[in-house]
C-alpha atoms as a PDB file:
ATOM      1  CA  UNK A   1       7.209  50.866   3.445  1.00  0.00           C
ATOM      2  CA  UNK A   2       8.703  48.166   1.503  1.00  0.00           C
ATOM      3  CA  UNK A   3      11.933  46.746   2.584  1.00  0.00           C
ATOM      4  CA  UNK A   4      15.133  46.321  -0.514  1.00  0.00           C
ATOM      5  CA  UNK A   5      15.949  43.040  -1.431  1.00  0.00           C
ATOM      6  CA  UNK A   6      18.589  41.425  -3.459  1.00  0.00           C
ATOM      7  CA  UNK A   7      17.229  39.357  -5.866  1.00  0.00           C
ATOM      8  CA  UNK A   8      17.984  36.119  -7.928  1.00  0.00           C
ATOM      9  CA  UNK A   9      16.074  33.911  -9.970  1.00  0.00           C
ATOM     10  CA  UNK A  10      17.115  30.224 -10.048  1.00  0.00           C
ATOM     11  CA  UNK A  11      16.522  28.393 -13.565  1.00  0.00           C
ATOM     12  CA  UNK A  12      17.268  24.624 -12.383  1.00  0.00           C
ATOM     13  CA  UNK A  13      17.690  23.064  -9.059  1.00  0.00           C
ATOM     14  CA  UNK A  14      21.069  23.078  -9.255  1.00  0.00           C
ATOM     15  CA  UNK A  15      21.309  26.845  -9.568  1.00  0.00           C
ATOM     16  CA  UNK A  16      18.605  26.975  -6.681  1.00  0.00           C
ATOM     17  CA  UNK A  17      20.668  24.887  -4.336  1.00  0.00           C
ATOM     18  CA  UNK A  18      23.716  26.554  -4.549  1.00  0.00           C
ATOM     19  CA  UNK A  19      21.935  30.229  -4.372  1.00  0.00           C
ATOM     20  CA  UNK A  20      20.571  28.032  -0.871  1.00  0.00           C
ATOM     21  CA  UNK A  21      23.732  27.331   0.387  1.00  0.00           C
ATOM     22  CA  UNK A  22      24.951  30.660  -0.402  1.00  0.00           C
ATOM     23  CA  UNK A  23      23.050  32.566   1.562  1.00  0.00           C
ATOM     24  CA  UNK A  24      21.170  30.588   3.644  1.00  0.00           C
ATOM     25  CA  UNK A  25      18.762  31.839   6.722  1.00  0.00           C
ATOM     26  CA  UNK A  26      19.105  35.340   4.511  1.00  0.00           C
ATOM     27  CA  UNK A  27      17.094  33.939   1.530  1.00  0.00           C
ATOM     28  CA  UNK A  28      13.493  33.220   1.233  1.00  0.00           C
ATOM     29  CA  UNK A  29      11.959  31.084  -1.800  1.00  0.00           C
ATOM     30  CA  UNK A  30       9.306  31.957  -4.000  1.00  0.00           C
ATOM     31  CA  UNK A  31       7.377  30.710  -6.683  1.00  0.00           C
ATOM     32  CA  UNK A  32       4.241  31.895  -6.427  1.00  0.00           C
ATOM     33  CA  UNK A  33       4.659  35.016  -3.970  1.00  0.00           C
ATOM     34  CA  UNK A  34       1.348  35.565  -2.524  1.00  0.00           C
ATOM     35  CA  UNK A  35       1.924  34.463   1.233  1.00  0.00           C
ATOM     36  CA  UNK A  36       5.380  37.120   0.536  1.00  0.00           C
ATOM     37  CA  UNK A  37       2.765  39.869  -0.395  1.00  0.00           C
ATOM     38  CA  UNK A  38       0.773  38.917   2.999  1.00  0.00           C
ATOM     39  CA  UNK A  39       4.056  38.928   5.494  1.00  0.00           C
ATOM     40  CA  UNK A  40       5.453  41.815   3.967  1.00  0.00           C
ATOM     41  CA  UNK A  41       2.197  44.271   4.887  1.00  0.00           C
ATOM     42  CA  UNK A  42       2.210  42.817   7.867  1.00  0.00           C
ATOM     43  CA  UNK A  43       6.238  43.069   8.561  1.00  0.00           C
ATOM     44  CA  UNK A  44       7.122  39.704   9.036  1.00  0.00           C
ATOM     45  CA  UNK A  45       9.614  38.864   6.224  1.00  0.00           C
ATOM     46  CA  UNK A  46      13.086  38.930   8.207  1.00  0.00           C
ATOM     47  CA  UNK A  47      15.052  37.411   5.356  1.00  0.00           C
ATOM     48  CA  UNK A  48      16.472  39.981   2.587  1.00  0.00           C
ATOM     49  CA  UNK A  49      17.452  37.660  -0.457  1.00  0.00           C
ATOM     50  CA  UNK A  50      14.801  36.453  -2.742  1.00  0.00           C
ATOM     51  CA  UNK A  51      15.273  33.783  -4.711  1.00  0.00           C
ATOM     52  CA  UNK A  52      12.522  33.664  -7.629  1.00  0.00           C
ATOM     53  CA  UNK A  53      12.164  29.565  -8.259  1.00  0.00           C
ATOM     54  CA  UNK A  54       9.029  30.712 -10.488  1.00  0.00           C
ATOM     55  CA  UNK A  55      11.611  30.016 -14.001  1.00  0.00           C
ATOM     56  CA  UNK A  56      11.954  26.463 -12.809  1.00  0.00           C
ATOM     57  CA  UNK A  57      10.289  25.348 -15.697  1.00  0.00           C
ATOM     58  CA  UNK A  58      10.583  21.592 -14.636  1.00  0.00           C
ATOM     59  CA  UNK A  59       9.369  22.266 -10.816  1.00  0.00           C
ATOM     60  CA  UNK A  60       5.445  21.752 -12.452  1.00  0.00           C
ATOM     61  CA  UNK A  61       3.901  19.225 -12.862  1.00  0.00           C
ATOM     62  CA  UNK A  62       1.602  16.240 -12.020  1.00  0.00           C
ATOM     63  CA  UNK A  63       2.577  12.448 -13.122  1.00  0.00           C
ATOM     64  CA  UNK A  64       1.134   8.919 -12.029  1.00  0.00           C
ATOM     65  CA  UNK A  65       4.315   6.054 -12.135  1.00  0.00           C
ATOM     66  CA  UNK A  66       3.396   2.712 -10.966  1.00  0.00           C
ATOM     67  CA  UNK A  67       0.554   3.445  -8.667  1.00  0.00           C
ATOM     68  CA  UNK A  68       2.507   6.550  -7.224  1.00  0.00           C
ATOM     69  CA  UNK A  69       1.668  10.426  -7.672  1.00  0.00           C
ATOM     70  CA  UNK A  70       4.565  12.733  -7.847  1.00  0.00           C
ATOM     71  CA  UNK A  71       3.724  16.258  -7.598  1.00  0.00           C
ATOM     72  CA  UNK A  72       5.806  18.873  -8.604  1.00  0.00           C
ATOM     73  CA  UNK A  73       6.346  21.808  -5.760  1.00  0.00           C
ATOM     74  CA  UNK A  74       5.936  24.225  -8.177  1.00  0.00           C
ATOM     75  CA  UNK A  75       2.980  23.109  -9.249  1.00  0.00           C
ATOM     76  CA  UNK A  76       0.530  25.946  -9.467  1.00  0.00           C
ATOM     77  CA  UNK A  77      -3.157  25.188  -7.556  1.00  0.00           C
ATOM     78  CA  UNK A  78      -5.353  25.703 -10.705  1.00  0.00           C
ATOM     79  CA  UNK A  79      -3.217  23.014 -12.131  1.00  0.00           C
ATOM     80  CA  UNK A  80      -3.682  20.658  -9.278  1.00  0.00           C
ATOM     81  CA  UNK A  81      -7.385  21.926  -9.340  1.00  0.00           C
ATOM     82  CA  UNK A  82      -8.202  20.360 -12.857  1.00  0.00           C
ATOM     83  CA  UNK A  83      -5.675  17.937 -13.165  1.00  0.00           C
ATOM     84  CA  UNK A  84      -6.884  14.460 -14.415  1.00  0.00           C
ATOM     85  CA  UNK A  85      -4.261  12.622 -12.342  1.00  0.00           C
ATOM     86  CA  UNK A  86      -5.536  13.990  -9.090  1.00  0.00           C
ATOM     87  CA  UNK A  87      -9.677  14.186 -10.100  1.00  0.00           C
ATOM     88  CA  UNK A  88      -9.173  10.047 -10.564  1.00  0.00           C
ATOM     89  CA  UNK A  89      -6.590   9.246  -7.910  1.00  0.00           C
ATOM     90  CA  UNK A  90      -6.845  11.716  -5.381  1.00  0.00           C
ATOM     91  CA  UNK A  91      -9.406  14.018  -5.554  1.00  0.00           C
ATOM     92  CA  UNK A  92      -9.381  15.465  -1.557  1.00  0.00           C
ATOM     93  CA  UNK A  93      -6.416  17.334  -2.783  1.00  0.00           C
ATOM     94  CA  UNK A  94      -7.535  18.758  -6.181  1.00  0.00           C
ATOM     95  CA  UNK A  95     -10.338  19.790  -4.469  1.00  0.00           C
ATOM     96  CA  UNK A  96      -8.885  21.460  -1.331  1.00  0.00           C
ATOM     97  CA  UNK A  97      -6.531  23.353  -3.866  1.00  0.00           C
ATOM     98  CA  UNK A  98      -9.669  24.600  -5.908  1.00  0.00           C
ATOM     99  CA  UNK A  99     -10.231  26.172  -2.506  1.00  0.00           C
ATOM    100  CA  UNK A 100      -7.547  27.869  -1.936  1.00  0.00           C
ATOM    101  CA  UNK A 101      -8.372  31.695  -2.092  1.00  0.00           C
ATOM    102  CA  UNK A 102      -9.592  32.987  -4.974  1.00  0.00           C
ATOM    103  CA  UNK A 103      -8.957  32.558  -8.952  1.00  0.00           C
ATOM    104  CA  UNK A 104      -5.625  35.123  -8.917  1.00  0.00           C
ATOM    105  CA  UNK A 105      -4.275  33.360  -6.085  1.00  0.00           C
ATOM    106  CA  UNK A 106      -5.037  29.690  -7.669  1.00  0.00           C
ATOM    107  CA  UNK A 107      -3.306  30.702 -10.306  1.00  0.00           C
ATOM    108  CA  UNK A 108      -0.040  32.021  -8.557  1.00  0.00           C
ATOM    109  CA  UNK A 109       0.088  29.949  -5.549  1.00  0.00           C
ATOM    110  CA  UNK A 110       1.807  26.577  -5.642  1.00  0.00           C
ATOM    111  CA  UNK A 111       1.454  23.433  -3.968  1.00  0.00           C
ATOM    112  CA  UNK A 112       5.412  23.330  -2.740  1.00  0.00           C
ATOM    113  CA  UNK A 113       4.995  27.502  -1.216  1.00  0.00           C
ATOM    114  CA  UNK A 114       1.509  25.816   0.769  1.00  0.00           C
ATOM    115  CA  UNK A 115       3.222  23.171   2.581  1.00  0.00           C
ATOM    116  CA  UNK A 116       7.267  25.146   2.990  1.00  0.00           C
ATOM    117  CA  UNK A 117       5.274  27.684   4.819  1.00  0.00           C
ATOM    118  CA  UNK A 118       3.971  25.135   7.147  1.00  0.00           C
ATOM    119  CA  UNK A 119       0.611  27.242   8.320  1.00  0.00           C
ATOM    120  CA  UNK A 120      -1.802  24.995  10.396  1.00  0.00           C
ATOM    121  CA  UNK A 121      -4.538  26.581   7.491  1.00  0.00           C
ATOM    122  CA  UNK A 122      -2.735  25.721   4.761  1.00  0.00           C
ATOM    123  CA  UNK A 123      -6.203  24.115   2.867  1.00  0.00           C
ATOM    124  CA  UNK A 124      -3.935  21.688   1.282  1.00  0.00           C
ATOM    125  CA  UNK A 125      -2.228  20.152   4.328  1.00  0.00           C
ATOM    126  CA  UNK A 126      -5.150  18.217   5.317  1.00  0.00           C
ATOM    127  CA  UNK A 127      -5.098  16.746   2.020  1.00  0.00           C
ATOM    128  CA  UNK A 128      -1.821  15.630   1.581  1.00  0.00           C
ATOM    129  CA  UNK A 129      -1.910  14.250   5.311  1.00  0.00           C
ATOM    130  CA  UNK A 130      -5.010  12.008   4.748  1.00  0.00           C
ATOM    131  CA  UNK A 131      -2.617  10.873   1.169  1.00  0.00           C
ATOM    132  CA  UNK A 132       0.329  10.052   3.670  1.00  0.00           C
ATOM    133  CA  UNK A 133       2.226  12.487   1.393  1.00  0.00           C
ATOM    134  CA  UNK A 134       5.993  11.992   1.322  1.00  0.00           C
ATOM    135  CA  UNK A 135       7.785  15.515   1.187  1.00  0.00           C
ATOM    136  CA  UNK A 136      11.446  15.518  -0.729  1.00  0.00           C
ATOM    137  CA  UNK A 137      13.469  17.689   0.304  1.00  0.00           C
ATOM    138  CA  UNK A 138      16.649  18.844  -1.701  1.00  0.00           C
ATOM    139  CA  UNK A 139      20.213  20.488  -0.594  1.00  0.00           C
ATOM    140  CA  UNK A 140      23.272  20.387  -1.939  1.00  0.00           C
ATOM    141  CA  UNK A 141      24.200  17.070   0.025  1.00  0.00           C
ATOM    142  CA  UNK A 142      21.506  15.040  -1.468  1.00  0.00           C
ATOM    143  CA  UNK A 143      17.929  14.473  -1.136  1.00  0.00           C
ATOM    144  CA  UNK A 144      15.189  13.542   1.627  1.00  0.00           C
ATOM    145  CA  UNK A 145      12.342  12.323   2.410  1.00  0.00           C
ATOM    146  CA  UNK A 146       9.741  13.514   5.142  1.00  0.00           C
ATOM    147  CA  UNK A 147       6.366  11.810   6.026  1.00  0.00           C
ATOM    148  CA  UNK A 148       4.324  15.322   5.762  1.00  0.00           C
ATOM    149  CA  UNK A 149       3.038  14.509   8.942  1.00  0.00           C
ATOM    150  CA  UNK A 150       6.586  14.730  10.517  1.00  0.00           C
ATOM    151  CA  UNK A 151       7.166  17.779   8.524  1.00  0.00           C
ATOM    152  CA  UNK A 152       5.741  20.822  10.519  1.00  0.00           C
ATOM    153  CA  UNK A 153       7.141  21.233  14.164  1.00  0.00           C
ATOM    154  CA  UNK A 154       5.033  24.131  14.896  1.00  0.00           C
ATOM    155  CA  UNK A 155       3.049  26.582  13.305  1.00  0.00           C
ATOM    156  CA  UNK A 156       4.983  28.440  10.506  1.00  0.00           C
ATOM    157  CA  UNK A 157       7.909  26.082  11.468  1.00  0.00           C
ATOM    158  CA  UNK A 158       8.868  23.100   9.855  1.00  0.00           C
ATOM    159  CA  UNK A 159      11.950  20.126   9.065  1.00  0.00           C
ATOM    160  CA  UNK A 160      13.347  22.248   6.728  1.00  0.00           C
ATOM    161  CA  UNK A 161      17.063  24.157   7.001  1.00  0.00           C
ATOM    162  CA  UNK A 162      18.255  27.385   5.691  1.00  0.00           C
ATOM    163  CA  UNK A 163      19.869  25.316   2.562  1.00  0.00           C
ATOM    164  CA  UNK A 164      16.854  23.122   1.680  1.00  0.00           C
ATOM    165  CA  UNK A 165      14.246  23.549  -0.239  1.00  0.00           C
ATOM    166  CA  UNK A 166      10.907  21.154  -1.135  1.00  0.00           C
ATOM    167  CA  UNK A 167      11.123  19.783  -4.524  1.00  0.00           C
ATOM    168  CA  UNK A 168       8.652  16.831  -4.444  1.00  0.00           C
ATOM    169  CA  UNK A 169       5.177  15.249  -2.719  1.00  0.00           C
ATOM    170  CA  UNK A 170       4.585  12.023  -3.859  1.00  0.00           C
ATOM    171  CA  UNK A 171       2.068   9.678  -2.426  1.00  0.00           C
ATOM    172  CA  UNK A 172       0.236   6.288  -3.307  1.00  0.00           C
ATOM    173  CA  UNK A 173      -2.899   6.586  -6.017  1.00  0.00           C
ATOM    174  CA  UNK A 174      -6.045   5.895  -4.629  1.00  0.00           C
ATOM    175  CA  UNK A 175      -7.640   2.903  -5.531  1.00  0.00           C
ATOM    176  CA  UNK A 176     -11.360   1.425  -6.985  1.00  0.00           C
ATOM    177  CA  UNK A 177     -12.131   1.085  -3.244  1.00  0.00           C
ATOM    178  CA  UNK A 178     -10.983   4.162  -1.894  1.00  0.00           C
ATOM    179  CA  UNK A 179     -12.283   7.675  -1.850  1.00  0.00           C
ATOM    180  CA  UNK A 180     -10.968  11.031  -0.298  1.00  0.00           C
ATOM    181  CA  UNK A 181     -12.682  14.410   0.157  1.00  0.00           C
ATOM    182  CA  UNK A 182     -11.890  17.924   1.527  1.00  0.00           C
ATOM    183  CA  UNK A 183     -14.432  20.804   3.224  1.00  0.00           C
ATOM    184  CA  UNK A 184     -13.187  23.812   4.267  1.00  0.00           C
ATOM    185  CA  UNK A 185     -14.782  27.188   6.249  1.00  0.00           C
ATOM    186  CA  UNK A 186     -14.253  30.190   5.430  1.00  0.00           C
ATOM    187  CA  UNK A 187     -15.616  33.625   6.070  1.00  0.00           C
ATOM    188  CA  UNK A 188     -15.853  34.079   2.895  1.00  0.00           C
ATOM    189  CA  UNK A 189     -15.610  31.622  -0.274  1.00  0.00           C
ATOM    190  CA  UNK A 190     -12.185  33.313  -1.127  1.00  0.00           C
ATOM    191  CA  UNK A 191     -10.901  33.934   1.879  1.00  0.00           C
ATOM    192  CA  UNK A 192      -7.606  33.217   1.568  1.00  0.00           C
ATOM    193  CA  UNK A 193      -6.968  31.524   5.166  1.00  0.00           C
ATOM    194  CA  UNK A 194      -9.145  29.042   6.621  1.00  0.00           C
ATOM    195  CA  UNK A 195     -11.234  29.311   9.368  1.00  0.00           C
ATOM    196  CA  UNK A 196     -11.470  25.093   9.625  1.00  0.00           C
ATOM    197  CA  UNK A 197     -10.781  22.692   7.050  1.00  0.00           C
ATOM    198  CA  UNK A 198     -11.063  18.737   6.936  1.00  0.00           C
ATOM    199  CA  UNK A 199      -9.751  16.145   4.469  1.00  0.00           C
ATOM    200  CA  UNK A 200     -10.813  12.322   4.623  1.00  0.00           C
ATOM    201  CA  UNK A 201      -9.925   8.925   3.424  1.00  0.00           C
ATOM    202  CA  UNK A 202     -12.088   6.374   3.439  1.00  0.00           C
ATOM    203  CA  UNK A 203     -11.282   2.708   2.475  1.00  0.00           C
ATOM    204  CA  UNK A 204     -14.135   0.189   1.808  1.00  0.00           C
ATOM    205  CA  UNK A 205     -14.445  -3.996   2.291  1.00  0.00           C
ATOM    206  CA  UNK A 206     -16.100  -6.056   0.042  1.00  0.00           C
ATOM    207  CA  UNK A 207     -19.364  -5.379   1.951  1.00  0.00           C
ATOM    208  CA  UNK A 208     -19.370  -1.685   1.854  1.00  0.00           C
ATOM    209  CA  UNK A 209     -18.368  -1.054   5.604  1.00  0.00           C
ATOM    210  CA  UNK A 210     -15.437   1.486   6.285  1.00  0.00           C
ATOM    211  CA  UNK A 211     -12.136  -0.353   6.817  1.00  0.00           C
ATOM    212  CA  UNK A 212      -9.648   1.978   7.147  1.00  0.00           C
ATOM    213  CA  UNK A 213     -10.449   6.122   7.782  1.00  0.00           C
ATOM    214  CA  UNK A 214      -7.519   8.737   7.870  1.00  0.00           C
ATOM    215  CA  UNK A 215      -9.301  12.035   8.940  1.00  0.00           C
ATOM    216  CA  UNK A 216      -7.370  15.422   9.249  1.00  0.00           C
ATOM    217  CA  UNK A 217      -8.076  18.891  10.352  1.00  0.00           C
ATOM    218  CA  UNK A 218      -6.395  22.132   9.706  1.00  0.00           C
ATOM    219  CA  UNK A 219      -6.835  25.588  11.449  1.00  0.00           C
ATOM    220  CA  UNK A 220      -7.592  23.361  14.901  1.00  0.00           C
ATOM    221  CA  UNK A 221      -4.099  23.154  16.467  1.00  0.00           C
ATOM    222  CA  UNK A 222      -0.512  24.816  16.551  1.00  0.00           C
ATOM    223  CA  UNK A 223      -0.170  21.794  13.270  1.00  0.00           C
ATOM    224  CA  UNK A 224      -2.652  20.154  10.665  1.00  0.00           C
ATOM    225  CA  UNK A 225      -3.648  17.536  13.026  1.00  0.00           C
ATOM    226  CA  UNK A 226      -4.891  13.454  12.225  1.00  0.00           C
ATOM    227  CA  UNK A 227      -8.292  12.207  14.512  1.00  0.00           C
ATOM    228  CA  UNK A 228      -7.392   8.633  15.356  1.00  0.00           C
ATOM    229  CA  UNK A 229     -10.026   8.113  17.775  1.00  0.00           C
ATOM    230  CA  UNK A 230     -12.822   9.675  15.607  1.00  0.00           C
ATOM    231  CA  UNK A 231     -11.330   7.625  12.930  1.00  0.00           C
ATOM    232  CA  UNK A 232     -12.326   4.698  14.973  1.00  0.00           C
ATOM    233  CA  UNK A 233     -15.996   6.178  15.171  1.00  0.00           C
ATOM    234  CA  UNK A 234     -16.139   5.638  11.431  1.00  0.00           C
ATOM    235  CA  UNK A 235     -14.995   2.294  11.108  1.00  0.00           C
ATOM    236  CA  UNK A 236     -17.708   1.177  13.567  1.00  0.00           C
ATOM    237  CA  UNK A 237     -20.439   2.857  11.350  1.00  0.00           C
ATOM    238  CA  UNK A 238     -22.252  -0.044   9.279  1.00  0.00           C
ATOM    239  CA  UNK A 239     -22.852   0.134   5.698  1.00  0.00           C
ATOM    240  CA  UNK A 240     -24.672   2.705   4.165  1.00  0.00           C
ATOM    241  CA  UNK A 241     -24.596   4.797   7.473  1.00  0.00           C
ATOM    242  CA  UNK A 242     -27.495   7.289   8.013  1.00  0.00           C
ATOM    243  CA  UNK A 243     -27.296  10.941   8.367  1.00  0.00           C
ATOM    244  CA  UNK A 244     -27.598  10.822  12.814  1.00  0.00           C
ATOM    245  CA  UNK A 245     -24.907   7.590  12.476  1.00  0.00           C
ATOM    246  CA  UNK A 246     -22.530  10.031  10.578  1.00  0.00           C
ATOM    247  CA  UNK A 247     -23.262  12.823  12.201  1.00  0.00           C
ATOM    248  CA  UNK A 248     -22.927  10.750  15.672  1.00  0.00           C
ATOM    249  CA  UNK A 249     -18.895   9.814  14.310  1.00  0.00           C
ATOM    250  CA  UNK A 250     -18.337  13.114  13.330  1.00  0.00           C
ATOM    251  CA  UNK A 251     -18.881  13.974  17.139  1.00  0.00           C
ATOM    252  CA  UNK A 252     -15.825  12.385  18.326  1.00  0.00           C
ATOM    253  CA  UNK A 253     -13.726  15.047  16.536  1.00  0.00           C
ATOM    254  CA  UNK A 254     -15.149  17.865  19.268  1.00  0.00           C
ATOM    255  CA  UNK A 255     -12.429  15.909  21.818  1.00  0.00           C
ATOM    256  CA  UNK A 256      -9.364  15.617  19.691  1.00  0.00           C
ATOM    257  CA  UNK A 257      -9.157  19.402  18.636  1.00  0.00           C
ATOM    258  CA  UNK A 258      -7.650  22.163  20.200  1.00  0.00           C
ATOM    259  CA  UNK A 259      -8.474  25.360  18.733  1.00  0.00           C
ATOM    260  CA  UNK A 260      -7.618  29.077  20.175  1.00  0.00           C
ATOM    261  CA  UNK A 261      -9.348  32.091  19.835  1.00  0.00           C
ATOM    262  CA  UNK A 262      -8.336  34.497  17.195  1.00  0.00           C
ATOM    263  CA  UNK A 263      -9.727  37.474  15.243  1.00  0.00           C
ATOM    264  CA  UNK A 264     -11.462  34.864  12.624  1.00  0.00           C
ATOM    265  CA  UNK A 265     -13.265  32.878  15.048  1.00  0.00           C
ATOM    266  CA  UNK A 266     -13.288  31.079  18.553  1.00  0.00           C
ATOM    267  CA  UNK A 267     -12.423  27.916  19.713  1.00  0.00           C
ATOM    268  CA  UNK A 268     -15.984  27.172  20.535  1.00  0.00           C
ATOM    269  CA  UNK A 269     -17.083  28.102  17.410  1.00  0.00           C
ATOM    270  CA  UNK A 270     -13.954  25.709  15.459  1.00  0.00           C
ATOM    271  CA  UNK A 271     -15.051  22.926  17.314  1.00  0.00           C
ATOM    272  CA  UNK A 272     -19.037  23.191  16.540  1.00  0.00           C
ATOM    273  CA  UNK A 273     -17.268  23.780  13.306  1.00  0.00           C
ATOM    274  CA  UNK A 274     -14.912  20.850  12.645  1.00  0.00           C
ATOM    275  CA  UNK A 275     -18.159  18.214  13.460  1.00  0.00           C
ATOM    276  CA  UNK A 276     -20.245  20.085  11.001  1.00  0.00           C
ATOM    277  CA  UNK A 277     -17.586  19.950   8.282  1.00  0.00           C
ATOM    278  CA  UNK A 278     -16.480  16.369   8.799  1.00  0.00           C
ATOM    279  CA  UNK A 279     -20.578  14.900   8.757  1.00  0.00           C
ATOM    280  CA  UNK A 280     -20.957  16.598   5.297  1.00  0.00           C
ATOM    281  CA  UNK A 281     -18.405  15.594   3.701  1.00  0.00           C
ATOM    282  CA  UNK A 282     -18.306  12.140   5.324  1.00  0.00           C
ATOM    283  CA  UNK A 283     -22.002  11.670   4.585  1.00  0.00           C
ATOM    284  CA  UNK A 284     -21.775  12.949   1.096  1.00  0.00           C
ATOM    285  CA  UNK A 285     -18.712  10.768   0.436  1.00  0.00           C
ATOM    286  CA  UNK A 286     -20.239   7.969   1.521  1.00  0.00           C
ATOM    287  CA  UNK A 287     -23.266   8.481  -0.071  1.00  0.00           C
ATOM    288  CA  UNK A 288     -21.638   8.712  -3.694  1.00  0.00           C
ATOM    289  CA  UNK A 289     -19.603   5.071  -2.637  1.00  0.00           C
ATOM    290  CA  UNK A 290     -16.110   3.928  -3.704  1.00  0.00           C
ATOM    291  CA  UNK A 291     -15.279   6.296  -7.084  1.00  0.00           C
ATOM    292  CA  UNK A 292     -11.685   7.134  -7.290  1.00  0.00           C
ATOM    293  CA  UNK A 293      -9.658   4.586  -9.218  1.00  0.00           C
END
């Protein structure tokens, strides 16, 4: 059965904030609704206000400023999918969104509902972690700013308070040297929660050798997770690395996960997993060179 709520539906920030501080731990956002759908079959929505944020006209969209992408949190994960902005200057997270379930939920599902829900499978974590994302977050007494990887405490958990709300992830454009990329496993290819995902960032030198790597997995620990020591690995890789060099870097990940056993797969099988995922896309990335830019 369906539990009553009372509804609102917030037009501007302003109206959103103040429906926020209104009712606080009672209300739950939405934009897109399709993690709401999910929780409520399963009977884990405790909160009985909605507040509909989906008439927020101005919460959407996707705009370069001075070497700096601002994303809108209501912006919809077709959009990010096939936005120009994001295919030039970083693609890891237009392409984890094009992953995310399948066309209905692309279509529905926004960028801002993805990270506020703070899953450890959320496909485009990994994405925005690799970016060193900035998350702004909005109450009535002002606005804040989160590194994304301080945002989640645990999974589902996160910074945020009852009377906040994500309004913004910015992060620096990637540059002529740079290039990012995402892989993600699934049962399925629109299954709607990851099994593993990965995102990367690669920066070059002038002699094509790997000088800085940001590497991030989701779906491996209680939070999307960065892989400092197997980003070492890939800085010691020469240029133009071949497939056993990659897929030797790639190994390091096995020791910096922590995966648990669940119903969609085990921890031995995440690990075995995460490698695999990381030396494709690592390989392929490297393979194509420095694009984005």
């Amino acid at each position: 059965m369906i539990k009553d709520f009372e509804y609102h539906a917030a037009h501007d920030l302003t109206e959103a904030l103040q429906l926020a501080e209104r009712f606080g731990s009672r209300k739950r956002f939405v934009c897109g609704g399709t993690d709401l759908m999910v929780r409520l079959k399963e009977g884990l929505v405790n909160e009985d206000v909605i507040v509909d944020l989906s008439h927020m006209a101005a919460f959407s969209y996707v705009r370069e400023e001075s070497g700096i992408i601002h994303v809108g949190a209501g912006t919809r994960h077709a959009d990010l999918a096939a936005s120009p902005v994001l295919l030039q200057h970083g693609s890891a997270l237009a392409a984890a969104a094009a992953k995310v379930g399948g066309p209905q939920i692309r279509n529905m599902g926004t960028v801002g509902g993805n990270v506020a829900n703070a899953s450890p499978a959320g496909d485009t974590i990994p994405a925005l972690v690799v970016l060193e994302a900035t998350v702004s977050i909005a109450s009535i007494r002002g606005v804040r700013e989160v590194p994304i990887i301080d945002f989640f405490t645990g999974p589902g958990r996160s910074v945020l308070k009852p009377d906040e709300l994500v309004t913004e992830i910015s992060f620096r454009g990637t540059g002529p040297q740079e290039v990012t990329a995402f892989g993600k496993l699934g049962s399925r290819q629109a299954m709607t929660i990851s099994t593993a995902n990965v995102a990367l960032f690669f920066r070059f030198g002038a002699d094509r050798h790997i000088v800085e790597a940001r590497i991030a997995f989701g779906s491996v620990a209680p939070t999307v997770i960065r892989a400092p020591k197997t980003e070492e690995m890939f800085r010691q890789l020469p240029p133009a690395p071949s497939w056993d060099a990659v897929r030797g870097a790639a190994q390091m990940a096995w020791k910096e996960v922590a995966p648990i056993d669940d119903l969609r797969a085990s921890a031995v099988y995440r690990r075995e997993a995460v490698v695999g995922l990381l030396a494709e896309a690592a390989y392929e990335t490297l393979a194509r060179g420095a694009h984005e830019g």
